[in-house]
Protein backbone atom coordinates (compact mmCIF):
# COMPACT_ATOMS: atom_id res chain seq x y z
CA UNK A 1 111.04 103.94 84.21
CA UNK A 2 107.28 103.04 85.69
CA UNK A 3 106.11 106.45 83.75
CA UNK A 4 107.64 104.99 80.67
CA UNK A 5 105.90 101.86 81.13
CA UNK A 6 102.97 102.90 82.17
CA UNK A 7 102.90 105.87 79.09
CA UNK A 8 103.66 102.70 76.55
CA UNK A 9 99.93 101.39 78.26
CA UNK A 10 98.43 104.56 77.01
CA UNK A 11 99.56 103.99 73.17
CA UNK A 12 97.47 100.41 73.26
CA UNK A 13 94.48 100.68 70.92
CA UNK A 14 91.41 102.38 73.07
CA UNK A 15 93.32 102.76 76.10
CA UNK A 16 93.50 106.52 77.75
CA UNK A 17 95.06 105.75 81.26
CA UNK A 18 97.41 103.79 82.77
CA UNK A 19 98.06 103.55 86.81
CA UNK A 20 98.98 101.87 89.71
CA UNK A 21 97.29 101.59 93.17
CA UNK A 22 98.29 99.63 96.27
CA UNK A 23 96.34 98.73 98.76
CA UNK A 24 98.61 99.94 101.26
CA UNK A 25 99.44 103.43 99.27
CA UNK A 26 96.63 104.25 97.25
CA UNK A 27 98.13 105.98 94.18
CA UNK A 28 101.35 104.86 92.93
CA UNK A 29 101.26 106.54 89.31
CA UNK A 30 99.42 107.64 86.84
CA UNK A 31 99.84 108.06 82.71
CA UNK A 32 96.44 109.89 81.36
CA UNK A 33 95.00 112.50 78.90
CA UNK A 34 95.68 115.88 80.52
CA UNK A 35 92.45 116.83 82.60
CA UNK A 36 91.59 113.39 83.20
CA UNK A 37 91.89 112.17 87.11
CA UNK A 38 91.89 108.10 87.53
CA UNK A 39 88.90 106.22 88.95
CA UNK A 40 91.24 105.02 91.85
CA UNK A 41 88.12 104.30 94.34
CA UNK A 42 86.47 102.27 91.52
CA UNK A 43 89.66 100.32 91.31
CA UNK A 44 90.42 99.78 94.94
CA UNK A 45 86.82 98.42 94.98
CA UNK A 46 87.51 96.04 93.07
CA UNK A 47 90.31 94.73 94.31
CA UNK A 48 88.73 94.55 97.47
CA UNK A 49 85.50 92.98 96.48
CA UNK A 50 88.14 90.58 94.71
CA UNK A 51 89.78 89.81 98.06
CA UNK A 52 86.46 89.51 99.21
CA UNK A 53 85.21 86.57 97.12
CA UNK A 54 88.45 84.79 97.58
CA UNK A 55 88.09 84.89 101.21
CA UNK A 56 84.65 83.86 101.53
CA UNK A 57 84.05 81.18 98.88
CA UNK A 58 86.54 78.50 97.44
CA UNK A 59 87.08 80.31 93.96
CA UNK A 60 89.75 81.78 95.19
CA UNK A 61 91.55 84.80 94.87
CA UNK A 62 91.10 87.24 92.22
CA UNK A 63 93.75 88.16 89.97
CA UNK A 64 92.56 89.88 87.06
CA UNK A 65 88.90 91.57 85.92
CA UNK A 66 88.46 92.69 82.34
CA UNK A 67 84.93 95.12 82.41
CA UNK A 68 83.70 95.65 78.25
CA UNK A 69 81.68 97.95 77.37
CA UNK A 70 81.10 101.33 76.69
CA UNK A 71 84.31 102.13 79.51
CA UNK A 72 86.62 99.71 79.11
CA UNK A 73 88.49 98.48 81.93
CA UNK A 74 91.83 95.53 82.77
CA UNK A 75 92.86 95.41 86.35
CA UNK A 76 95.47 93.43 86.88
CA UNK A 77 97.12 92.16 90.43
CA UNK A 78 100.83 92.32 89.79
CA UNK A 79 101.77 91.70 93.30
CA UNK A 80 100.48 91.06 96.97
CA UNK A 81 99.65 94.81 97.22
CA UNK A 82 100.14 96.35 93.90
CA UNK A 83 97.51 96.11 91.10
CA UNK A 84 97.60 97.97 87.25
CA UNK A 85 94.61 99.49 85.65
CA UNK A 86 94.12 100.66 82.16
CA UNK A 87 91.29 101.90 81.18
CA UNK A 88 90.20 102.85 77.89
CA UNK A 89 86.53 103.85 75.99
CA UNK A 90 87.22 101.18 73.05
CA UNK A 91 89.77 98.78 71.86
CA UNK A 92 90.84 95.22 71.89
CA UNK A 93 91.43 94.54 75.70
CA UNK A 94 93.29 91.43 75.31
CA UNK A 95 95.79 93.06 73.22
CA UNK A 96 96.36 95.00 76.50
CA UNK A 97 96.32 92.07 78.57
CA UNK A 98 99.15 90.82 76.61
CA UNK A 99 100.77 93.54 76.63
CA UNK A 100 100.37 93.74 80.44
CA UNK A 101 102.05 90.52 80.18
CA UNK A 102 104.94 91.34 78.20
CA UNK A 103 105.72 94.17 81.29
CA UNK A 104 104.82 92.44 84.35
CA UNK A 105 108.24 91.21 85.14
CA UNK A 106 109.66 95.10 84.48
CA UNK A 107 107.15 96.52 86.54
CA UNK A 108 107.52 94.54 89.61
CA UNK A 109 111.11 95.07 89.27
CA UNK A 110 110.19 99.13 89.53
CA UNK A 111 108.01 98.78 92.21
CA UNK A 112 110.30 97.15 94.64
């Protein structure tokens, strides 16, 4: 079910990969173009230097980072631990964060 979700990412205008990391796991899964390996220690960067800024300033915590550009990027924290990335070389990224939205529920529900 996760590969299905994460494989309906994929089909989003622009967008090439799909995955899940967790901080405690690393790699959960992964939906790509054959050939292609995911950025993972980009993405746990993030979500550390995210973890980061909510601990040492009163912004607080994180949840979400959309990078435009020439490689497009949405991570998204979907739980304590678990975050989604999509990533993408053009598109509209908040049609993906919507659709992100749309799954949330379903994926946290897989995870478990």
């Amino acid at each position: 079910m996760m590969q299905r979700i994460l494989a309906g990412f994929t089909t989003l205008p622009g967008a090439n990969q799909a995955y899940l990391i967790s901080k405690k796991n690393g790699l959960l899964a992964f939906v790509g173009n054959k050939g292609k390996v995911p950025n993972i220690e980009n993405a746990a960067n993030i979500v550390q230097a995210m973890e980061r800024l909510g601990e040492k300033s009163n912004i607080g915590r994180g949840l979400e980072l959309w990078q435009e550009g020439g490689n497009m990027l949405l991570l998204t924290r979907i739980s304590d631990d678990a975050s989604l990335v999509i990533s993408g070389n053009s598109g509209r990224i908040a049609r993906w964060r919507h659709a992100v939205e749309c799954d949330v529920d379903m994926l946290n529900s897989v995870i478990r």
